[in-house]
Protein backbone atom coordinates (compact mmCIF):
# COMPACT_ATOMS: atom_id res chain seq x y z
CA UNK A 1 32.63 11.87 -20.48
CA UNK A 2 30.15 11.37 -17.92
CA UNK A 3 27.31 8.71 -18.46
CA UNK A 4 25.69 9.33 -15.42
CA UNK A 5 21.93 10.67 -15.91
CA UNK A 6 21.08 14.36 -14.11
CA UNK A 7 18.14 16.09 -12.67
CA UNK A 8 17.12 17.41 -16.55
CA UNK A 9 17.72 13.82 -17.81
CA UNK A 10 15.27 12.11 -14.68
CA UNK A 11 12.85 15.03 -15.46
CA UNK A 12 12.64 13.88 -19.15
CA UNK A 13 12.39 10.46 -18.53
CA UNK A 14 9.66 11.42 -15.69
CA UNK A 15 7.69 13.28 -18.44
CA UNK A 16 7.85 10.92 -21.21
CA UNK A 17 6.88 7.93 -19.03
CA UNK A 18 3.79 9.94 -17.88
CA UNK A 19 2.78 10.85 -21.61
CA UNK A 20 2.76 7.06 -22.62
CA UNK A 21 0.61 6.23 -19.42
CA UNK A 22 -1.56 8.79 -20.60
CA UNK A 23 -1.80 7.70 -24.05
CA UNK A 24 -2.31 3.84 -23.06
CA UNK A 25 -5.33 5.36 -21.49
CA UNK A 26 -6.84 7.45 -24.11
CA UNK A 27 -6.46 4.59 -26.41
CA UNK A 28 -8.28 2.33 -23.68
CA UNK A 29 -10.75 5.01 -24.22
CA UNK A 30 -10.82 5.07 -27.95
CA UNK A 31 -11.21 1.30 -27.73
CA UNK A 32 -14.49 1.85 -25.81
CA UNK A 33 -15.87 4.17 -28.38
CA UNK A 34 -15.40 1.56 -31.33
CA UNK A 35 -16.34 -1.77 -29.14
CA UNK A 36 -20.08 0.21 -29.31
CA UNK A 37 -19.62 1.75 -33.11
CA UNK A 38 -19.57 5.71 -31.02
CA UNK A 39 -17.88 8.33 -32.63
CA UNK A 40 -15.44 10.17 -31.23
CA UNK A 41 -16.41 13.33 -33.67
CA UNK A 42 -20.33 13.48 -31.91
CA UNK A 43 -21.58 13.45 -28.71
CA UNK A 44 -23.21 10.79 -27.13
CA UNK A 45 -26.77 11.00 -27.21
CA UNK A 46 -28.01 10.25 -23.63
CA UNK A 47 -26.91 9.71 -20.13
CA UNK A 48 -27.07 5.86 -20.84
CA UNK A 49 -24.39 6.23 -23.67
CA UNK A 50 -22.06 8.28 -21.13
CA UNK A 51 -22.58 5.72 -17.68
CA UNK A 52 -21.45 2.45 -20.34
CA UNK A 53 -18.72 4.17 -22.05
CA UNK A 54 -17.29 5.25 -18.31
CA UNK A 55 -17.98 1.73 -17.24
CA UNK A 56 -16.48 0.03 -19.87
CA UNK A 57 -13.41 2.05 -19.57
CA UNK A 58 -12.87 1.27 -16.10
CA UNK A 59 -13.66 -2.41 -17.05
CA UNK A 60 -10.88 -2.18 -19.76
CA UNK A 61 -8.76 -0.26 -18.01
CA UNK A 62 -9.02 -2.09 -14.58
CA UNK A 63 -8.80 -5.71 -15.91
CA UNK A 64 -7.48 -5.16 -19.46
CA UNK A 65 -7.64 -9.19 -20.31
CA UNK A 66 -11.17 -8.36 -20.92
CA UNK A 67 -10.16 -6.02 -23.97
CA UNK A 68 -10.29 -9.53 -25.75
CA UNK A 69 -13.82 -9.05 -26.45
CA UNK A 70 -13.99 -5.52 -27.85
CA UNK A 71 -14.97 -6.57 -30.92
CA UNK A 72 -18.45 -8.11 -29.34
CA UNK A 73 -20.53 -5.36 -27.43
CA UNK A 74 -22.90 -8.62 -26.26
CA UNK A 75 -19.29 -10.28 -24.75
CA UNK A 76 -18.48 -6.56 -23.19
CA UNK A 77 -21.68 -6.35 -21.69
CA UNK A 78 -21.33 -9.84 -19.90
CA UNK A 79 -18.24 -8.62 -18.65
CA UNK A 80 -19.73 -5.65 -17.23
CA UNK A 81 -22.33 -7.71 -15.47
CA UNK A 82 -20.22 -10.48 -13.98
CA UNK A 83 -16.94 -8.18 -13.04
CA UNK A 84 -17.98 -8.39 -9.33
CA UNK A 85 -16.91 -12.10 -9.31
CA UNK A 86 -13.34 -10.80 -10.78
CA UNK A 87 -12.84 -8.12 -8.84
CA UNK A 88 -14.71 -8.21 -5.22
CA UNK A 89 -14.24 -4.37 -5.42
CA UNK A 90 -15.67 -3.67 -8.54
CA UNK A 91 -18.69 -2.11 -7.11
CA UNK A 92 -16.79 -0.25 -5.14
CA UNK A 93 -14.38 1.08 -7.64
CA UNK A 94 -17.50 2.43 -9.89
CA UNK A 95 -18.69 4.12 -6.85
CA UNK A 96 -15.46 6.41 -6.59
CA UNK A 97 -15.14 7.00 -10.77
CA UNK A 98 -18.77 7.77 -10.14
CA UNK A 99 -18.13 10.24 -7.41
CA UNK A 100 -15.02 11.74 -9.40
CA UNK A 101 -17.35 11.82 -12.52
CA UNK A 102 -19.48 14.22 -10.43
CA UNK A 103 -17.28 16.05 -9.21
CA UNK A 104 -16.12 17.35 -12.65
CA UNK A 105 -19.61 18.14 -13.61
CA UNK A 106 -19.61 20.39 -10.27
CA UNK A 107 -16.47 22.24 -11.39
CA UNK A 108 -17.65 22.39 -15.02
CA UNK A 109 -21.01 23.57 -14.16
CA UNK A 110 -19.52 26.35 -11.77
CA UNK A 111 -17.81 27.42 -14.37
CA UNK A 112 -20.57 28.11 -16.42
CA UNK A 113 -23.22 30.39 -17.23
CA UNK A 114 -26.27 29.83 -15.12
CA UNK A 115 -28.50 28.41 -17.11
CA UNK A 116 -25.97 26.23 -19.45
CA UNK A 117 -26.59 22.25 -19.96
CA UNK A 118 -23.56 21.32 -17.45
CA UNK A 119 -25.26 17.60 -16.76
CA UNK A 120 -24.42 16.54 -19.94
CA UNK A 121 -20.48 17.22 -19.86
CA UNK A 122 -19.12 14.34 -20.71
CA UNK A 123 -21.12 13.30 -23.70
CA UNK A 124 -18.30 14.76 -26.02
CA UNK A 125 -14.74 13.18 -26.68
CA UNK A 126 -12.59 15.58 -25.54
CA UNK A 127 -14.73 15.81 -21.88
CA UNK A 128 -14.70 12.28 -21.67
CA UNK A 129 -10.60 12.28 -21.92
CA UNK A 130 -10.49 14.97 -19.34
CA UNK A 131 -12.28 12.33 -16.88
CA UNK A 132 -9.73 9.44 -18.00
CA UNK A 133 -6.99 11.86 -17.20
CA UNK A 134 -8.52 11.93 -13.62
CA UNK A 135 -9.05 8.70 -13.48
CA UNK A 136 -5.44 7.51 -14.45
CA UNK A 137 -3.84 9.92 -11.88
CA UNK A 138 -5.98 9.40 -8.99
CA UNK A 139 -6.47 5.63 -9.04
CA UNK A 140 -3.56 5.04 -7.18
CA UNK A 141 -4.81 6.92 -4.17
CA UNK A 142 -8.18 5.03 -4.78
CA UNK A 143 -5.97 1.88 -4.67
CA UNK A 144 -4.22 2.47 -1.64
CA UNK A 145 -6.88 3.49 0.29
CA UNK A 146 -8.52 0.18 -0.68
CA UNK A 147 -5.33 -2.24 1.03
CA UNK A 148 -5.54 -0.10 4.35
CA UNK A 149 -8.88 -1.37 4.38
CA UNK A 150 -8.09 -4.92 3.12
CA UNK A 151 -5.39 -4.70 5.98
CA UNK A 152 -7.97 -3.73 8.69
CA UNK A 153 -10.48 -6.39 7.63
CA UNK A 154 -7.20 -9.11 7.92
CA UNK A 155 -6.52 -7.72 11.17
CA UNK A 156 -10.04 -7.57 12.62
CA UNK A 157 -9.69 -11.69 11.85
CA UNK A 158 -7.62 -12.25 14.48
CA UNK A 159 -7.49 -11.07 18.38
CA UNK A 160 -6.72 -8.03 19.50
CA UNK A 161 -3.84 -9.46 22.04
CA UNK A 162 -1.95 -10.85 18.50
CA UNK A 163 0.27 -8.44 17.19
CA UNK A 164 2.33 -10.34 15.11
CA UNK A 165 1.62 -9.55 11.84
CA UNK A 166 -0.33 -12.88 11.07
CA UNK A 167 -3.70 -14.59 10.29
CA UNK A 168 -4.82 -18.09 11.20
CA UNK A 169 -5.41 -19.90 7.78
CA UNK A 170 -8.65 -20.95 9.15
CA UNK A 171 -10.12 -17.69 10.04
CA UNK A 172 -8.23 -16.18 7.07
CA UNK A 173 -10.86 -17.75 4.80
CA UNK A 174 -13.58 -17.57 7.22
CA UNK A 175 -15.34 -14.64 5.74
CA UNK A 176 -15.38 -16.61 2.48
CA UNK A 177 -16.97 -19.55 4.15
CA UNK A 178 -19.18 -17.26 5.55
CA UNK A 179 -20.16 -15.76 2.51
CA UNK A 180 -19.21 -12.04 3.76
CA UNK A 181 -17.11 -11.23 0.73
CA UNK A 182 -14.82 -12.81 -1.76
CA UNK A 183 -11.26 -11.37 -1.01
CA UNK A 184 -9.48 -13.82 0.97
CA UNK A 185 -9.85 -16.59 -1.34
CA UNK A 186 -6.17 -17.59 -2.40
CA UNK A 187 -5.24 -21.29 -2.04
CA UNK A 188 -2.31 -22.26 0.36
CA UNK A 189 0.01 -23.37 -2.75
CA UNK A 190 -0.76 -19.67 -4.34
CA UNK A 191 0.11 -18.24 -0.91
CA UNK A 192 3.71 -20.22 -0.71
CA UNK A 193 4.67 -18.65 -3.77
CA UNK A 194 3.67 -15.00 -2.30
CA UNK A 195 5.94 -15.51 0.34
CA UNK A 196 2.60 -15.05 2.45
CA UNK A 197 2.47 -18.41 4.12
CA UNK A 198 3.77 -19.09 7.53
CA UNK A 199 3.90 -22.76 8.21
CA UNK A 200 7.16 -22.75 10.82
CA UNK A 201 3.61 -24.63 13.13
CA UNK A 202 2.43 -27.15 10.97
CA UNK A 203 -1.02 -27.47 13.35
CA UNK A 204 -1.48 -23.56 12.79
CA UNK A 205 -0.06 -22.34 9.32
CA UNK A 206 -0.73 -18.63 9.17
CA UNK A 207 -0.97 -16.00 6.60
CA UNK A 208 1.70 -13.07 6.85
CA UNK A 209 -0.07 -9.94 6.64
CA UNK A 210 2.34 -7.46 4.80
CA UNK A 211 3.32 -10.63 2.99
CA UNK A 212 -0.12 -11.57 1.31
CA UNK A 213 -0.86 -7.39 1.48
CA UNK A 214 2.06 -6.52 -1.17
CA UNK A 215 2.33 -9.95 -3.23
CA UNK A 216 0.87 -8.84 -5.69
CA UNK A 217 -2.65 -10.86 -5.29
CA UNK A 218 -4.28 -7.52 -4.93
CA UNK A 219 -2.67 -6.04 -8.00
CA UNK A 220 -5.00 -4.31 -10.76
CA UNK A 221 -3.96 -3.42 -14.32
CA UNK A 222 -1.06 -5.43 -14.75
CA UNK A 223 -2.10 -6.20 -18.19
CA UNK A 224 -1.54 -3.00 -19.17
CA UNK A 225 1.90 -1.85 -21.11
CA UNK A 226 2.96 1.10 -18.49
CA UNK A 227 1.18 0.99 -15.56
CA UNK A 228 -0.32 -0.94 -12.87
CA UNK A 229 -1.72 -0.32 -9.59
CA UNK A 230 -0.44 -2.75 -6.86
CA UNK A 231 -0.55 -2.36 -2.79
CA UNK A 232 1.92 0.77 -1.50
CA UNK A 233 4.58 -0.94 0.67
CA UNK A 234 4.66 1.10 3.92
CA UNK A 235 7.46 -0.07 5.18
CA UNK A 236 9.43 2.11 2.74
CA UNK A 237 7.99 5.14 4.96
CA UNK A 238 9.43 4.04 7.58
CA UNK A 239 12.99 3.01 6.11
CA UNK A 240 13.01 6.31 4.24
CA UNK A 241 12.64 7.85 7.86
CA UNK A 242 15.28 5.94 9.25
CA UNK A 243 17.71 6.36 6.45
CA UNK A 244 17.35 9.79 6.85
CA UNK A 245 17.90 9.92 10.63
CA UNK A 246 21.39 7.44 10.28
CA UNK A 247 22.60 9.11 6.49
CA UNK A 248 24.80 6.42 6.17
CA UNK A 249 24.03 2.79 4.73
CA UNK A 250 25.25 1.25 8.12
CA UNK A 251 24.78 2.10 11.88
CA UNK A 252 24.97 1.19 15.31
CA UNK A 253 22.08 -1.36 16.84
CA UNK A 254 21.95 1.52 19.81
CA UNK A 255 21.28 4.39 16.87
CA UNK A 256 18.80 2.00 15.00
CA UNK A 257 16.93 1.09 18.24
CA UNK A 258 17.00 4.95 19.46
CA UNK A 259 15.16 6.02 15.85
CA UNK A 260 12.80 2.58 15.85
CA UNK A 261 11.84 3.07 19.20
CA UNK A 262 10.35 6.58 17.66
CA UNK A 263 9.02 5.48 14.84
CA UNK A 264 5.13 5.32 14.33
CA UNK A 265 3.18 3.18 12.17
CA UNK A 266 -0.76 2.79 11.39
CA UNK A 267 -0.58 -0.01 14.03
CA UNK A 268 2.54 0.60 16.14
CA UNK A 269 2.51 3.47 18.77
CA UNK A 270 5.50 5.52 19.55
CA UNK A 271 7.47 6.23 21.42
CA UNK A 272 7.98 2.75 22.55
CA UNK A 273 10.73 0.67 24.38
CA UNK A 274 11.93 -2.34 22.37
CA UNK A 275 11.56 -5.31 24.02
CA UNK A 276 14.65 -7.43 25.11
CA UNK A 277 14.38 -10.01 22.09
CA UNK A 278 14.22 -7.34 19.68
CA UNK A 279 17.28 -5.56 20.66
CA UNK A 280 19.02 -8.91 21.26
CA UNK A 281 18.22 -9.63 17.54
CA UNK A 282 19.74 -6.23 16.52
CA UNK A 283 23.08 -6.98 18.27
CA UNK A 284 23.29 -10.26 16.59
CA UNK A 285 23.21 -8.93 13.13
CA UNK A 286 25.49 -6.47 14.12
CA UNK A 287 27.45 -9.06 15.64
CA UNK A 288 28.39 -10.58 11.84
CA UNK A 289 29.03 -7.43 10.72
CA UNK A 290 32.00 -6.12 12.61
CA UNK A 291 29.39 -3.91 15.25
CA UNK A 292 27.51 -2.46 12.58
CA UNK A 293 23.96 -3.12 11.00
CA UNK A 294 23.45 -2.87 7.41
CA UNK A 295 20.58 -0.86 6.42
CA UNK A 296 20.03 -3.23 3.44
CA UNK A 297 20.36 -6.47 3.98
CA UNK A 298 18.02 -9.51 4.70
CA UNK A 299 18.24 -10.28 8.38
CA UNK A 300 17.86 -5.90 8.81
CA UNK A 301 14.92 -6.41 6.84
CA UNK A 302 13.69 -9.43 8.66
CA UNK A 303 14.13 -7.61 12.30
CA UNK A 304 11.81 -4.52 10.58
CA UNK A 305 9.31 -7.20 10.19
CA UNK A 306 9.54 -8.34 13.77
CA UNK A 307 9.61 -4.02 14.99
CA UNK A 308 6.76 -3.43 12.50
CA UNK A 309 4.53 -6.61 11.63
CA UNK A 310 2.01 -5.69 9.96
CA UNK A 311 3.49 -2.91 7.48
CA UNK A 312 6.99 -4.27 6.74
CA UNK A 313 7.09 -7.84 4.74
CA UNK A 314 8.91 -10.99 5.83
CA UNK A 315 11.79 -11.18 3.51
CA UNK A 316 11.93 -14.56 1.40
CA UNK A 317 14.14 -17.74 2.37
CA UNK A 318 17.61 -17.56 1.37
CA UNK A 319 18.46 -18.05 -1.98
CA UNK A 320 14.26 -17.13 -3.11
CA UNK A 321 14.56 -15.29 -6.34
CA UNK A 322 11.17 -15.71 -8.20
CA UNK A 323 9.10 -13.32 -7.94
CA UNK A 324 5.76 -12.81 -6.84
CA UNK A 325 3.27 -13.50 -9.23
CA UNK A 326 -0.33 -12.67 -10.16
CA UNK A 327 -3.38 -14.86 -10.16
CA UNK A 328 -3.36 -14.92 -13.79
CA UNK A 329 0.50 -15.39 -13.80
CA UNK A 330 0.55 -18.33 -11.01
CA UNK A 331 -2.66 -19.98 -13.07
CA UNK A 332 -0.90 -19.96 -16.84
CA UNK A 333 2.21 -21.59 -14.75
CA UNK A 334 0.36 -24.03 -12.57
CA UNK A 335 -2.28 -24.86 -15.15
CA UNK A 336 -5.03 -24.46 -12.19
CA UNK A 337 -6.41 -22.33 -10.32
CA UNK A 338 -4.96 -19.98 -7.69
CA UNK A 339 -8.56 -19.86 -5.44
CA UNK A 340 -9.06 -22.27 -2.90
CA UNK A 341 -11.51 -24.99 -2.71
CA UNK A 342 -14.60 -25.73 0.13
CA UNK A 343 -12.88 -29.64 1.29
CA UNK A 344 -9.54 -27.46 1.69
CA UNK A 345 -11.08 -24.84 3.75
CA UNK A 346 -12.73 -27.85 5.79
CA UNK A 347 -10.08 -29.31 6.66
CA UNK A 348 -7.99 -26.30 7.68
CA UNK A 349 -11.42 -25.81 10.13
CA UNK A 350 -11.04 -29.46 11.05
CA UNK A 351 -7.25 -29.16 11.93
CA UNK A 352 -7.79 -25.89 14.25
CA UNK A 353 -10.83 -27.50 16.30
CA UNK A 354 -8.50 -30.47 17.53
CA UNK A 355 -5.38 -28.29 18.00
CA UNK A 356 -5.76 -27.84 21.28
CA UNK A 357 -3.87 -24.45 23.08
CA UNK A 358 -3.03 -20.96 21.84
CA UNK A 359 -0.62 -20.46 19.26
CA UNK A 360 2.72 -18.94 20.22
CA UNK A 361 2.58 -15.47 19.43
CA UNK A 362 5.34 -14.73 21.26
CA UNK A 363 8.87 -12.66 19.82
CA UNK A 364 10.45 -15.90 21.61
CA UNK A 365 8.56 -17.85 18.49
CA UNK A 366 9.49 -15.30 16.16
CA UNK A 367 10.34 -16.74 12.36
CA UNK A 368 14.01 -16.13 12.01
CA UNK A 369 16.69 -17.14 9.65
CA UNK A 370 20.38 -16.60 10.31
CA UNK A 371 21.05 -16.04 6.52
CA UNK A 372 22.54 -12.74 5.53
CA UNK A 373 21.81 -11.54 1.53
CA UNK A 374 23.43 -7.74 1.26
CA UNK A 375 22.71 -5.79 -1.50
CA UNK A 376 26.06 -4.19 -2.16
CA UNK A 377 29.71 -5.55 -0.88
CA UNK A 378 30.48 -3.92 2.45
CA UNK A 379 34.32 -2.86 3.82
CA UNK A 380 33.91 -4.36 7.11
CA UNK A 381 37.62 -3.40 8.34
CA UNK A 382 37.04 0.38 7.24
CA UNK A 383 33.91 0.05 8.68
CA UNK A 384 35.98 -0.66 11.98
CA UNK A 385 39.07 1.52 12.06
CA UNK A 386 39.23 4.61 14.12
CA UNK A 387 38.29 7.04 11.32
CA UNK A 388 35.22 5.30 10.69
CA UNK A 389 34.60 5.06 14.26
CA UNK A 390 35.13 8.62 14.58
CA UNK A 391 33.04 9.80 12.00
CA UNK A 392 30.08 7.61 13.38
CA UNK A 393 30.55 9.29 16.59
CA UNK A 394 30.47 12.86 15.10
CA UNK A 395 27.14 11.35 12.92
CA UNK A 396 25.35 10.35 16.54
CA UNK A 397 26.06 14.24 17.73
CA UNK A 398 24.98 15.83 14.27
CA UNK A 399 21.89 13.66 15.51
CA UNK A 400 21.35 14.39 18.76
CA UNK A 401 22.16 18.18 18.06
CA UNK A 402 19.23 18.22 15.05
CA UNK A 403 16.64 16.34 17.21
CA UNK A 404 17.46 19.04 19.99
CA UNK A 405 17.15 21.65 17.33
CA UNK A 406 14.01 20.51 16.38
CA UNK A 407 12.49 20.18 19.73
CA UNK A 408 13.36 23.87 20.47
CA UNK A 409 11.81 24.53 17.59
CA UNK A 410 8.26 23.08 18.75
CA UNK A 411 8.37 24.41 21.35
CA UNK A 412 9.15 28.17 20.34
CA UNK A 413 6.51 27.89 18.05
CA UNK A 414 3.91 26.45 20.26
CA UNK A 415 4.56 28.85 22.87
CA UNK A 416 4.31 31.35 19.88
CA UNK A 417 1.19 29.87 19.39
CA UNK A 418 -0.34 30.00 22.65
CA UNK A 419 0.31 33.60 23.01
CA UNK A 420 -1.63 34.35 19.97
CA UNK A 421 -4.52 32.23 21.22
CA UNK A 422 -4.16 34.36 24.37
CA UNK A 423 -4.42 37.59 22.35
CA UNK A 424 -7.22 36.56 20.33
CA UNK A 425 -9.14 34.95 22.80
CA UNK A 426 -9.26 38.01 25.74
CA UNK A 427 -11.72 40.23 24.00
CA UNK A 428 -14.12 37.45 22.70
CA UNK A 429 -15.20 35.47 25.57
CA UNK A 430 -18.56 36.80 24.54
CA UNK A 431 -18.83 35.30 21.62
CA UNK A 432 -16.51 32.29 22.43
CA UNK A 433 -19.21 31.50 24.66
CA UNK A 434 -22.16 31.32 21.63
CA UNK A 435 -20.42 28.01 20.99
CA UNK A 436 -21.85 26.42 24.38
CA UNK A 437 -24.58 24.11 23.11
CA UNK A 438 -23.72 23.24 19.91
CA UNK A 439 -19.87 23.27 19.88
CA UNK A 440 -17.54 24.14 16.99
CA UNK A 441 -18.18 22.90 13.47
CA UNK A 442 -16.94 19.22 13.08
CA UNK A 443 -14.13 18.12 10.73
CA UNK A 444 -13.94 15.66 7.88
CA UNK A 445 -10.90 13.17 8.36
CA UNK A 446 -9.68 11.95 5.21
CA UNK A 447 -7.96 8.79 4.64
């Protein structure tokens, strides 16, 4: 008999792992009610009542260690006025439950007859769980949105002519210094164990972006029994895209760079030529691998870093296995504290003013390790007999053959398009023209 689980089996699992997330939630919820002595059989009797118990829920919810003090409303409300200093987007995070919040009112009060009390939806239960149902499967978004902007404000520490994926350590905490904001706050020790901290120039130790980005420093909810909300890796995108373009779980450096080189990224452009170090690289790996690259391995994954910086991660030294850990993880193991202090961040500031010179930011400088870690056992000599050779060559035409496909297909149905325009167009040019002086309506980009 077979053991292996289907598509109904997945879907089952799918569903019941959703319907405990859920639950966690409305019990987060319940928890609220009783840290205030609220029943969950009236409704609340003002909008005061409502804004706490939505607060307190993303409190609880959010950073759960502060659940500890549901038994004192005094305790909950000191939370609640000192979660800023946790959480440096706290505010920020009320602001969008806020905005969601009001958005269901909108939609409720639509919904309604005209003159029907829809501003005071959520002061029963049952409203108040349709919110944390929004709340639990939107937060993720919320949370992703957040590191692209957490990734811009790293990037925007730096110049414009470095583009490889890293931060000086002294103008990594430089906004901190500064008193701009609290994010970048992690000690260098805290950063080692991320994997985050580049020290290969002892003068200049630098913070790896993608590194530091998916370490789990920036994860929220990790208290909780079923979910938690960490940084979206976005170099998975892009392997996802390649994996599809090669279908196999090896290829040829020429196939990898033709499908890399096309690749585009929130901070690579494409199409691009690879530069001479990066294909060199790509050779050499397939150099120990009998002319082929595995897809996953750990020097492949170290040249994505190299191709894409500042979305895919530097893997870990060989032989790494301990994971990443969380503030509250690395603290409990350390017994101190994961922030940094004001004499380190001094001397860091110190050590950059005499350093005298640019650092090398060159691929020439590039942190590289030899050390291959596969995944799964490869068959290098049926990797290289003629069958395999000729299948890989039949795989490089299904290629080429699709991309042409698809090309042809652009273009039939922009041409397609541009004769519709034509037809549309030829008896309005009056009232194409009413748009003269104030132009078409403007668009809303989303991120």
């Amino acid at each position: 008999a077979s053991h292996r689980l289907g598509l109904g089996e997945l879907a089952v699992l799918a569903a019941t792992v959703e319907d405990l997330v859920r639950r966690e939630a409305f019990e987060v919820l319940t928890m609220v009610y009783e840290a205030y002595n609220l029943s969950t059989h009236e409704p609340l009797e003002n909008e005061a009542q409502e804004d706490l118990v939505i607060k307190t829920f993303t409190l609880f919810y959010t950073m759960p260690w502060t659940q500890e003090t549901r038994k004192n409303s005094s305790a909950v409300r000191l939370h609640l006025e000192s979660a800023h200093k946790y959480n440096p987007a706290w505010n920020d995070t009320l602001l969008w439950v806020e905005d969601l919040a009001g958005t269901l009112k909108y939609q409720n009060h639509a919904g309604q007859r005209r003159f029907s009390k829809g501003e005071a939806y959520f002061r029963s239960y049952l409203a108040m769980v349709h919110l944390v149902e929004h709340i639990t499967d939107g937060y993720g978004l919320y949370q992703d949105i957040q590191c692209r902007e957490l990734k811009n404000m790293m990037m925007g520490l730096e110049t414009q002519e470095r583009n490889d994926g890293r931060v000086l350590l002294a103008n990594f905490y430089m906004p901190y210094r500064k008193g701009t904001h609290d994010f970048f706050v992690e000690r260098p020790e805290y950063l080692q164990s991320l994997g985050a901290l580049d020290e290969s120039d002892p003068k200049r130790p630098s913070v790896i972006v993608p590194n530091f980005l998916y370490g789990r420093a920036f994860c929220v909810a990790t208290d909780n029994a079923f979910q938690s909300f960490c940084c979206v890796d976005q170099c998975n995108v892009l392997m996802e895209t390649l994996e599809q373009s090669v279908a196999h779980s090896v290829a040829s450096p020429g196939l990898i760079a033709e499908v890399v080189a096309g690749l585009p990224s929130d901070t690579v452009a494409a199409p691009r030529n690879l530069s001479g170090s990066l294909r060199g690289k790509l050779d050499a790996i397939a150099k120990q691998h009998g002319g082929h690259v595995p897809l996953h391995g750990r020097l492949f994954a170290q040249w994505m870093h190299h191709a894409f910086p500042n979305e895919c991660p530097q893997p870990r030294e060989p032989g790494v296995t301990e994971a990443p850990m969380t503030h509250n993880e690395w603290r409990a193991r350390q017994n101190t504290t994961s922030y940094v202090s004001k004499q380190v961040i001094q001397e860091l500031l110190d050590l950059a003013a005499k350093t005298e010179g640019p650092a090398c930011e060159d691929e020439s400088c590039m942190l590289w390790a030899d050390e291959e870690e596969l995944i799964t056992d490869i068959d290098l000599k049926a990797l290289a007999s003629p069958r395999a050779e000729w299948l890989h060559g039949q795989q490089n035409v299904v290629c080429f053959l699709a991309m042409c496909g698809a090309v042809a297909a652009l273009i039939s149905i922009l041409l397609e398009s541009v004769r519709s325009s034509a037809s549309i167009l030829r008896p309005q040019v009056s009232k194409a023209a009413s748009f003269g002086t104030d132009g078409p309506p403007s668009r809303v980009h989303l991120i």
